[in-house]
PDB file of N, CA and C in Angstrom:
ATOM      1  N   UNK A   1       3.126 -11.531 -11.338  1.00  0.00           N
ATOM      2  CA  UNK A   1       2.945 -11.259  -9.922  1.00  0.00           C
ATOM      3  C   UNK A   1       3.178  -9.775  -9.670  1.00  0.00           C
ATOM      4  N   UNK A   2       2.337  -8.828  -9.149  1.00  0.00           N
ATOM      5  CA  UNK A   2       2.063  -7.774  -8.016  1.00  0.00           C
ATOM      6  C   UNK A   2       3.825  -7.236  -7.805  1.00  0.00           C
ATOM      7  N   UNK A   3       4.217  -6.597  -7.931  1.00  0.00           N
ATOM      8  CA  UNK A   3       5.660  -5.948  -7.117  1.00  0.00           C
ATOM      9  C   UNK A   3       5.239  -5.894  -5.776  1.00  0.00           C
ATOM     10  N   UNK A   4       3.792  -5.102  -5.428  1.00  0.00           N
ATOM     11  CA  UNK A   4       3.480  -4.592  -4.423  1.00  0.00           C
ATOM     12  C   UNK A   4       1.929  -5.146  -4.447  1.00  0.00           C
ATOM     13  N   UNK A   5       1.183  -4.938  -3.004  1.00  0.00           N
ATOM     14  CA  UNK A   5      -0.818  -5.430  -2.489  1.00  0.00           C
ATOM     15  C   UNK A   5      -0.976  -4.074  -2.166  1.00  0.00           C
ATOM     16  N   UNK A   6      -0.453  -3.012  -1.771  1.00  0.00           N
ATOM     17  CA  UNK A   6      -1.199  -1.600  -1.702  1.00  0.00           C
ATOM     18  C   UNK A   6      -0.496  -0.801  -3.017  1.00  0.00           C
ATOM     19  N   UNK A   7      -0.918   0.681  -3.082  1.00  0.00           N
ATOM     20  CA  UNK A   7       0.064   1.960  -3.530  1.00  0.00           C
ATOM     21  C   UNK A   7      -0.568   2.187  -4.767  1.00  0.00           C
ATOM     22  N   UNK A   8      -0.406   2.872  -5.940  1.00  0.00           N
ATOM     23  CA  UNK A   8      -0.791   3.752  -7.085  1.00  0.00           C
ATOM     24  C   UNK A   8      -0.509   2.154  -7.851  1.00  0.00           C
ATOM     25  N   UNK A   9       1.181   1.982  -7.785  1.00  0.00           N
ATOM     26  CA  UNK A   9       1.486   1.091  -8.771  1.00  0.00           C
ATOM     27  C   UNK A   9       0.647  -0.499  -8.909  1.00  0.00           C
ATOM     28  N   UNK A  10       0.087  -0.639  -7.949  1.00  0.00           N
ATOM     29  CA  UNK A  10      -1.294  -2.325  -7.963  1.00  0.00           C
ATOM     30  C   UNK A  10      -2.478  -1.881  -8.425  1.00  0.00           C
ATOM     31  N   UNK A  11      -3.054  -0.194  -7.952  1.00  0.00           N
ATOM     32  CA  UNK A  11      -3.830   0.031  -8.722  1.00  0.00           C
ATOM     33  C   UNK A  11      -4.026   0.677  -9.881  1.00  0.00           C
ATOM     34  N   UNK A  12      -2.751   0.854 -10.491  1.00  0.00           N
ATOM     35  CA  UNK A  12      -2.979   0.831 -11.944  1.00  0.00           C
ATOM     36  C   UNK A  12      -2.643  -0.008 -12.912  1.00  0.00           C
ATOM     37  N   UNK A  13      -2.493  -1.469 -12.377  1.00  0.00           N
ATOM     38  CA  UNK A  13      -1.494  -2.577 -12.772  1.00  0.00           C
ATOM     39  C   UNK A  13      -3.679  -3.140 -12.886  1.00  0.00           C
ATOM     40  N   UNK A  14      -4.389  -2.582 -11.873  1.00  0.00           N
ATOM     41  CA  UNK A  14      -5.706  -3.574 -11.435  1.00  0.00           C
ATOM     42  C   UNK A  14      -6.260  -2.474 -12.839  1.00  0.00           C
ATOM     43  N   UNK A  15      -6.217  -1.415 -13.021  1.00  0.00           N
ATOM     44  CA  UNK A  15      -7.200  -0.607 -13.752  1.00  0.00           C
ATOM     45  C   UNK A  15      -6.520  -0.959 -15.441  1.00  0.00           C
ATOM     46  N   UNK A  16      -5.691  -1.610 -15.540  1.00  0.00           N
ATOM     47  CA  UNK A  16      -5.008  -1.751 -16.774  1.00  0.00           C
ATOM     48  C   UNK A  16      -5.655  -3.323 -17.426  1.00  0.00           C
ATOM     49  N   UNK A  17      -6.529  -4.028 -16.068  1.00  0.00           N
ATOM     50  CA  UNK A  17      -6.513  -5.558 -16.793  1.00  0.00           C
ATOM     51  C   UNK A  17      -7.625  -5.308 -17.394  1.00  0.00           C
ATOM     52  N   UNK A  18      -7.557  -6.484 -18.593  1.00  0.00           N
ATOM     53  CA  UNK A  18      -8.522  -6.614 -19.208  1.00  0.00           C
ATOM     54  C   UNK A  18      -9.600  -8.067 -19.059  1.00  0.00           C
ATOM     55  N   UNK A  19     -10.405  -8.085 -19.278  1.00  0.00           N
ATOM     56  CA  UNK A  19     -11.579  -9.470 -18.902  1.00  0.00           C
ATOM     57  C   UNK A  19     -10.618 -10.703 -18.699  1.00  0.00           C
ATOM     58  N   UNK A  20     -10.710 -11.798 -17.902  1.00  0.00           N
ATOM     59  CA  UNK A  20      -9.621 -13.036 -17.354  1.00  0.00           C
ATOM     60  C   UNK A  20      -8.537 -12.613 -16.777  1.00  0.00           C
ATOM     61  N   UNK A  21      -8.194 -11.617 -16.484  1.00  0.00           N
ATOM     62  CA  UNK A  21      -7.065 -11.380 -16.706  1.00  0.00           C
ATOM     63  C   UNK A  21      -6.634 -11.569 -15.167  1.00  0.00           C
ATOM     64  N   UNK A  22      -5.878 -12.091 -14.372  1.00  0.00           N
ATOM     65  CA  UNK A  22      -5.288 -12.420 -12.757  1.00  0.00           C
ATOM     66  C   UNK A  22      -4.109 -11.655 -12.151  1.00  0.00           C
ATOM     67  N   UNK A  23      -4.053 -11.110 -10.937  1.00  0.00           N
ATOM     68  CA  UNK A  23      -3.027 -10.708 -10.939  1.00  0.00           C
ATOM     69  C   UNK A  23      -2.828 -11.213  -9.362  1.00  0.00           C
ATOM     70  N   UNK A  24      -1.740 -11.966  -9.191  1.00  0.00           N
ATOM     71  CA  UNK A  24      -1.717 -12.565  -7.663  1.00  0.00           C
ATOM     72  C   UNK A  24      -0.644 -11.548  -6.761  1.00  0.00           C
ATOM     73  N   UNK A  25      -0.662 -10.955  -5.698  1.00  0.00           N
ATOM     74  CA  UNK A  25      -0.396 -10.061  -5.089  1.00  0.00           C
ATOM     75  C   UNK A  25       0.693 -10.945  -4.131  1.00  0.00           C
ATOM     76  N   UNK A  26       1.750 -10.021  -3.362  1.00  0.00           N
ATOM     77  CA  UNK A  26       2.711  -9.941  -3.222  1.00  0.00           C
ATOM     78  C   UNK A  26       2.462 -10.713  -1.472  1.00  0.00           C
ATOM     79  N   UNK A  27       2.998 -11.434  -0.644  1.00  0.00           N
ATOM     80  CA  UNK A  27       2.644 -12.190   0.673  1.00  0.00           C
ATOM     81  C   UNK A  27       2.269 -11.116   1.534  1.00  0.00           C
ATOM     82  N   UNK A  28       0.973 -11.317   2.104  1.00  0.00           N
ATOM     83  CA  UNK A  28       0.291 -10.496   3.051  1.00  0.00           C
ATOM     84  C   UNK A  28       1.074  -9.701   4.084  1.00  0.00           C
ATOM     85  N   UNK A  29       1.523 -10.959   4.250  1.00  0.00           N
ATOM     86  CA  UNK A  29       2.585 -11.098   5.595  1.00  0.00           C
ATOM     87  C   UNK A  29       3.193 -10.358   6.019  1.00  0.00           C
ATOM     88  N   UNK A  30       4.210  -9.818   4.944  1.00  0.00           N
ATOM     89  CA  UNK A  30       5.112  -8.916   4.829  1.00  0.00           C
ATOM     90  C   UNK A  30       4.891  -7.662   5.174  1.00  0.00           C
ATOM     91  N   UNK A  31       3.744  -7.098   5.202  1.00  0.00           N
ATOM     92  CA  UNK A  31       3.205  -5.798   5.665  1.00  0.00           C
ATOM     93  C   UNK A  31       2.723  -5.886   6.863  1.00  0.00           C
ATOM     94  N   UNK A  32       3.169  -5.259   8.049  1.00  0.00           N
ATOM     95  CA  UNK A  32       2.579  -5.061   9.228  1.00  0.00           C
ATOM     96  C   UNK A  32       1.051  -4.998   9.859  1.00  0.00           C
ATOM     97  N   UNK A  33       0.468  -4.079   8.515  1.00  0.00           N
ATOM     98  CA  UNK A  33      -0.950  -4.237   9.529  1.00  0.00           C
ATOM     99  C   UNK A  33      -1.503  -5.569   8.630  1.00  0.00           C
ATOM    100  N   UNK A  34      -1.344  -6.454   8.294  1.00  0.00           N
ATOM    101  CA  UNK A  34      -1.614  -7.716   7.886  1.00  0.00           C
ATOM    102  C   UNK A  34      -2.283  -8.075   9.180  1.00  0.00           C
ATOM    103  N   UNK A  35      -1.445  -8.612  10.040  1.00  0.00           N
ATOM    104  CA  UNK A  35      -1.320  -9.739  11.287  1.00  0.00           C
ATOM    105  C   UNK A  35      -1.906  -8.455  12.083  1.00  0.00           C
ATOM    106  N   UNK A  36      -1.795  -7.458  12.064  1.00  0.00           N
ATOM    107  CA  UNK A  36      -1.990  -6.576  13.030  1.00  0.00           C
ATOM    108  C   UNK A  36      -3.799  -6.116  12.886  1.00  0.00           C
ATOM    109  N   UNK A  37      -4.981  -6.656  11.706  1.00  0.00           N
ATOM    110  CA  UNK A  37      -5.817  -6.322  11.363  1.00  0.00           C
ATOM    111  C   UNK A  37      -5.981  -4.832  11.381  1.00  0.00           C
ATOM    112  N   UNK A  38      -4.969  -4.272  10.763  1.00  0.00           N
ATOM    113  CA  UNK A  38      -4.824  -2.507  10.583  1.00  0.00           C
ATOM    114  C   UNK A  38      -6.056  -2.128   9.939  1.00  0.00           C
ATOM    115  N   UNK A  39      -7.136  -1.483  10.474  1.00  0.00           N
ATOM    116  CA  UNK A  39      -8.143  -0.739   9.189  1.00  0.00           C
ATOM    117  C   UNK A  39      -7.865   0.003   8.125  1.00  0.00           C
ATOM    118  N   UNK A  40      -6.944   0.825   8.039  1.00  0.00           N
ATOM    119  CA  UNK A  40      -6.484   1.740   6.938  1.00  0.00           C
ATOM    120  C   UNK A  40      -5.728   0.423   5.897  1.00  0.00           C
ATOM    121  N   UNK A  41      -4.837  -0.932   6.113  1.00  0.00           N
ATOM    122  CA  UNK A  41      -4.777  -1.243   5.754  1.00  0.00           C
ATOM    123  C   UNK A  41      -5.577  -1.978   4.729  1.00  0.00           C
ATOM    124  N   UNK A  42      -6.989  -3.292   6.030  1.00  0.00           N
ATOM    125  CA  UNK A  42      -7.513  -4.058   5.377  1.00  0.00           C
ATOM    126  C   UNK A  42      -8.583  -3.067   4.113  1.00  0.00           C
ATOM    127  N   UNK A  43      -9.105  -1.202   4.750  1.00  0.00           N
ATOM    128  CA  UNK A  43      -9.157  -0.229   3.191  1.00  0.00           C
ATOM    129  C   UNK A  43      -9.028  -0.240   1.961  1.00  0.00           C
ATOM    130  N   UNK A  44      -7.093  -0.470   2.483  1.00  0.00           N
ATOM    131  CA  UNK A  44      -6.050  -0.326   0.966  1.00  0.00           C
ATOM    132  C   UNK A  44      -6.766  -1.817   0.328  1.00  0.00           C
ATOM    133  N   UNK A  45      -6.559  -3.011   0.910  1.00  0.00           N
ATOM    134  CA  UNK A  45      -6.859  -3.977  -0.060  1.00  0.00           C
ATOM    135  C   UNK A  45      -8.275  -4.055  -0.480  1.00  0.00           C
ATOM    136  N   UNK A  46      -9.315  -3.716   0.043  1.00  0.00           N
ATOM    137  CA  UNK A  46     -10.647  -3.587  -0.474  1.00  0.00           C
ATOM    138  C   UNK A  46     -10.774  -2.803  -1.473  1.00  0.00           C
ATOM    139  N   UNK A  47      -9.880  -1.792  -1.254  1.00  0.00           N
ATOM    140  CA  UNK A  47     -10.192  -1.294  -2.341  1.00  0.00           C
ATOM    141  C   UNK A  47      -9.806  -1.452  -3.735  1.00  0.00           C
ATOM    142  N   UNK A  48      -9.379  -2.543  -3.958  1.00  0.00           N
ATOM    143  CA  UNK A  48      -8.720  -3.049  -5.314  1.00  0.00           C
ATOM    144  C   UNK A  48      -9.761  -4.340  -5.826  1.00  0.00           C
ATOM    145  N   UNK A  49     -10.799  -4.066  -4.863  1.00  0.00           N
ATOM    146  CA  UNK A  49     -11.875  -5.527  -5.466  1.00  0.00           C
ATOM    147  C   UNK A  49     -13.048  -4.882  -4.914  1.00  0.00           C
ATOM    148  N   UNK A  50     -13.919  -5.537  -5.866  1.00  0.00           N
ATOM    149  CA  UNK A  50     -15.466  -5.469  -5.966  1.00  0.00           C
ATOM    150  C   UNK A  50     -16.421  -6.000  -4.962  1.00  0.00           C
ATOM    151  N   UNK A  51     -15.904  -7.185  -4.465  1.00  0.00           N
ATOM    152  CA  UNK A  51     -16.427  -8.253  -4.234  1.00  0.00           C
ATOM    153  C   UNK A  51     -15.374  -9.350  -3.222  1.00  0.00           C
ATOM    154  N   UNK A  52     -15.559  -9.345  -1.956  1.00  0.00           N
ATOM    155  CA  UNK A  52     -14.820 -10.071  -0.993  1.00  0.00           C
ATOM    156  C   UNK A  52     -14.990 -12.221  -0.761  1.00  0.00           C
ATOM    157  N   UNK A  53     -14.113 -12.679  -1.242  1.00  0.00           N
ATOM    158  CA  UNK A  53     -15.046 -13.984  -0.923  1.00  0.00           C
ATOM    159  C   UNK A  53     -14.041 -14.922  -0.357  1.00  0.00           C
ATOM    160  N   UNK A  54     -14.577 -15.158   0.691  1.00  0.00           N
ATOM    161  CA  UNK A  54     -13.313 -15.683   1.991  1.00  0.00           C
ATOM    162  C   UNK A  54     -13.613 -17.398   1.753  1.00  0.00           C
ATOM    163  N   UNK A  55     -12.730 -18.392   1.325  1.00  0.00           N
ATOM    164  CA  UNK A  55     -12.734 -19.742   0.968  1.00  0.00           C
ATOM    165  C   UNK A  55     -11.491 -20.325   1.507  1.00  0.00           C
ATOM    166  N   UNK A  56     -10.979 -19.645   2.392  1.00  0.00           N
ATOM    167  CA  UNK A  56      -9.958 -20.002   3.310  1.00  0.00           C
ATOM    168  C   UNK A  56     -10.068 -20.610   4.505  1.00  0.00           C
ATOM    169  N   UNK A  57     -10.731 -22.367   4.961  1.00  0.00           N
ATOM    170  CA  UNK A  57     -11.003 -22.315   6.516  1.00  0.00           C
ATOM    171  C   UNK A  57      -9.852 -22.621   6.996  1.00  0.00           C
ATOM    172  N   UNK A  58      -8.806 -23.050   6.645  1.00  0.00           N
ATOM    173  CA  UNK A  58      -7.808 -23.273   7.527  1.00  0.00           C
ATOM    174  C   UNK A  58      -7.145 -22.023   7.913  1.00  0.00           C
ATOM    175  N   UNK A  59      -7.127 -21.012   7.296  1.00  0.00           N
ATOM    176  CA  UNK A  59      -6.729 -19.522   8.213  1.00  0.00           C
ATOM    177  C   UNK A  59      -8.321 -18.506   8.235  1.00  0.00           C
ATOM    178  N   UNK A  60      -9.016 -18.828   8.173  1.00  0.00           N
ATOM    179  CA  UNK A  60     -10.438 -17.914   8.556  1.00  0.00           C
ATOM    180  C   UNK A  60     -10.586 -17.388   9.553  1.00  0.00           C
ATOM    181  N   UNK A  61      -9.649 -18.512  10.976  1.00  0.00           N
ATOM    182  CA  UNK A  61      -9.998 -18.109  12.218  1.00  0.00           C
ATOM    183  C   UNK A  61      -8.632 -16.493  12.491  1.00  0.00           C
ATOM    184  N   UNK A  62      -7.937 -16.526  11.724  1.00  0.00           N
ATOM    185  CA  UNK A  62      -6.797 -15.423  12.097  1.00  0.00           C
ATOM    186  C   UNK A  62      -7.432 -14.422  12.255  1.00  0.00           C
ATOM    187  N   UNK A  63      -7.078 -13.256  12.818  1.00  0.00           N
ATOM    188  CA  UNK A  63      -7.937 -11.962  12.874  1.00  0.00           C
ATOM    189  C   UNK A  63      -6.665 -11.027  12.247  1.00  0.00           C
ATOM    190  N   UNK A  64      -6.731 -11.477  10.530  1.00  0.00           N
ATOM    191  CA  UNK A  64      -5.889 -10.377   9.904  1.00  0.00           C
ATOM    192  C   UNK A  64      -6.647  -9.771   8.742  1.00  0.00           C
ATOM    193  N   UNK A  65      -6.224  -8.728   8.548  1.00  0.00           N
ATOM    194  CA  UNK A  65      -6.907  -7.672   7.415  1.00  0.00           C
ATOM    195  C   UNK A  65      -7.213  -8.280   6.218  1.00  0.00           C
ATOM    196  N   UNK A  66      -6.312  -9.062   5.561  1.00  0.00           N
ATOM    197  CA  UNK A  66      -7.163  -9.855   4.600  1.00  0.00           C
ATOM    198  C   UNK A  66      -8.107 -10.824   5.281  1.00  0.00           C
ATOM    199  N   UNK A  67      -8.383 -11.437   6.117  1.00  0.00           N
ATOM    200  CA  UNK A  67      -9.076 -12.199   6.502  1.00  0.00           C
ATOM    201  C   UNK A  67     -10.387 -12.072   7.276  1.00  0.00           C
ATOM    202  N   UNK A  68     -10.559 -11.125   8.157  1.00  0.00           N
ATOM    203  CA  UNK A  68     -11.647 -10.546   8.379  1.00  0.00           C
ATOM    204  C   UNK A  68     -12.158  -8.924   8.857  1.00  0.00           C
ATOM    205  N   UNK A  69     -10.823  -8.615   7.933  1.00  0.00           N
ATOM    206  CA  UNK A  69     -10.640  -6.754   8.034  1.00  0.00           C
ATOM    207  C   UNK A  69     -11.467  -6.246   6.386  1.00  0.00           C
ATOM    208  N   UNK A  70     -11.416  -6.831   5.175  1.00  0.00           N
ATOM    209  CA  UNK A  70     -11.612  -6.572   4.769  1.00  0.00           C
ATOM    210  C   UNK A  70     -13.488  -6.791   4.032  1.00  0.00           C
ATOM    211  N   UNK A  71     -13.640  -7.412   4.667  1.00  0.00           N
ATOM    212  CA  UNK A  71     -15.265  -7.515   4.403  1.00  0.00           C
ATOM    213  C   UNK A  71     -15.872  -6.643   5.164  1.00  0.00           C
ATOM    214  N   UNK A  72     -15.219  -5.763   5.731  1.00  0.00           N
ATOM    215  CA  UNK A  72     -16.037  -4.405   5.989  1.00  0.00           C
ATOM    216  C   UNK A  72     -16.351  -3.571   5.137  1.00  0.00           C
ATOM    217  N   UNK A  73     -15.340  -3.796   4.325  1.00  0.00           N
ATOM    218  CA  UNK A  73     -15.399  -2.066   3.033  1.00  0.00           C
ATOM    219  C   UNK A  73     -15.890  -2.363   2.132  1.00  0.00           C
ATOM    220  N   UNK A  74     -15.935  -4.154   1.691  1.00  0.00           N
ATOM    221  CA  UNK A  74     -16.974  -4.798   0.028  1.00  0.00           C
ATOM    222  C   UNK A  74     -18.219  -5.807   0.885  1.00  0.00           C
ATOM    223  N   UNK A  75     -19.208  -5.915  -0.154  1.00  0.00           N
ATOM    224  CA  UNK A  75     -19.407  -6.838   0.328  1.00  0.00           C
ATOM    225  C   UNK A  75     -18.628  -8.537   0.155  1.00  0.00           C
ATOM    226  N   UNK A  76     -19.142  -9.081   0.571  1.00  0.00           N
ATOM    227  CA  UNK A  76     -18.573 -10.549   1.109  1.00  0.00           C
ATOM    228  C   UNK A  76     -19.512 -11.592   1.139  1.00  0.00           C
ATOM    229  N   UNK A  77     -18.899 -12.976   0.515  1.00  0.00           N
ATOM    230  CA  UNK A  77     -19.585 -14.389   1.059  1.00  0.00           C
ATOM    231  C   UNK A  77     -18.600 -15.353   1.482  1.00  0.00           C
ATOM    232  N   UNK A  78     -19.032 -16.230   1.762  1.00  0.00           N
ATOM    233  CA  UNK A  78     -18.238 -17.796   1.795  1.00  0.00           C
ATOM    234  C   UNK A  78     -18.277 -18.202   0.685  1.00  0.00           C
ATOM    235  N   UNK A  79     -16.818 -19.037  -0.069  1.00  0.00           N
ATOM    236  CA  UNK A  79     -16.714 -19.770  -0.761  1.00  0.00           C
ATOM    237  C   UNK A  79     -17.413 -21.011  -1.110  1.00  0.00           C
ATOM    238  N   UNK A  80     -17.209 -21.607  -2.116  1.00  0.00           N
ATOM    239  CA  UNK A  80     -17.778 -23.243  -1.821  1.00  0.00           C
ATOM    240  C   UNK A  80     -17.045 -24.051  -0.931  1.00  0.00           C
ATOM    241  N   UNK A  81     -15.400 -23.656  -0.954  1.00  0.00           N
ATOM    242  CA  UNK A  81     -14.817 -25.039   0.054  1.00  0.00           C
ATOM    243  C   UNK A  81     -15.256 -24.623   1.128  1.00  0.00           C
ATOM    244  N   UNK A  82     -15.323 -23.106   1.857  1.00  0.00           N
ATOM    245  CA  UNK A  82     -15.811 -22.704   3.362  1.00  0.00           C
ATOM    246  C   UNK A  82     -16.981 -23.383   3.358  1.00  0.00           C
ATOM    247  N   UNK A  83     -18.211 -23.315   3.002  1.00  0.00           N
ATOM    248  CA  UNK A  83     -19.229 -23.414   3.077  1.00  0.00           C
ATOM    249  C   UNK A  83     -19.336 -25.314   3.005  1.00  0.00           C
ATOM    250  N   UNK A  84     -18.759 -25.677   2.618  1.00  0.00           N
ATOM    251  CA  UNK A  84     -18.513 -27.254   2.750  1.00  0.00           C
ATOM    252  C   UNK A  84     -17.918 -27.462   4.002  1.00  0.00           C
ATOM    253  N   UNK A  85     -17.081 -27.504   4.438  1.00  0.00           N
ATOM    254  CA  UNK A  85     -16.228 -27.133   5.434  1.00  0.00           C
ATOM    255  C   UNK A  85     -17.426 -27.031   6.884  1.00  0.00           C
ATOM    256  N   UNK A  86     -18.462 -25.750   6.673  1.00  0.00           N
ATOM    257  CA  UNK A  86     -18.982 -25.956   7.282  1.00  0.00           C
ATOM    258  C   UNK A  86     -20.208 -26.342   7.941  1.00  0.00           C
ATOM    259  N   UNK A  87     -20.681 -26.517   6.206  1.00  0.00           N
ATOM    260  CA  UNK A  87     -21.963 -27.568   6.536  1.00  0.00           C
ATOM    261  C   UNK A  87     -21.186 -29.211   6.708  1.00  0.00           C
TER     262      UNK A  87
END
């Protein structure tokens, strides 16, 4: 597990993995512009991925930076459970 979801030390913990390799990040929560949908924040976390893919409907509707702050800066789809969910 992540010490930290922003800063030098996640992204060189992200530039160090090799193919399979997972790294689950530290509770959103805990950082202010989370809940607060901070842009400079939902930034910091885009920028540690390629590729945005939101499979969360039971919190989809929140308006927080991981949740719909960050499919501004990657692109983005729906998951399979979202997309079940809402067909």
């Amino acid at each position: 597990m992540a010490e930290d979801c922003i800063g030098p030390k996640i992204k060189k913990q992200i530039e160090e993995m090799r193919c399979g390799d997972v790294i689950v990040l530290e509770n959103l929560r805990f950082y202010p512009g989370e809940e607060k949908n901070d842009p400079s924040f939902a930034k910091e976390l885009a920028s540690l991925c390629d590729v945005f893919i939101q499979d969360a409907f039971g919190n989809c509707h929140r308006k927080h930076a991981s949740m719909i702050g960050v499919d501004g800066y990657v692109p983005s789809a729906a998951g399979f459970l979202l997309k079940k969910e809402i067909d």
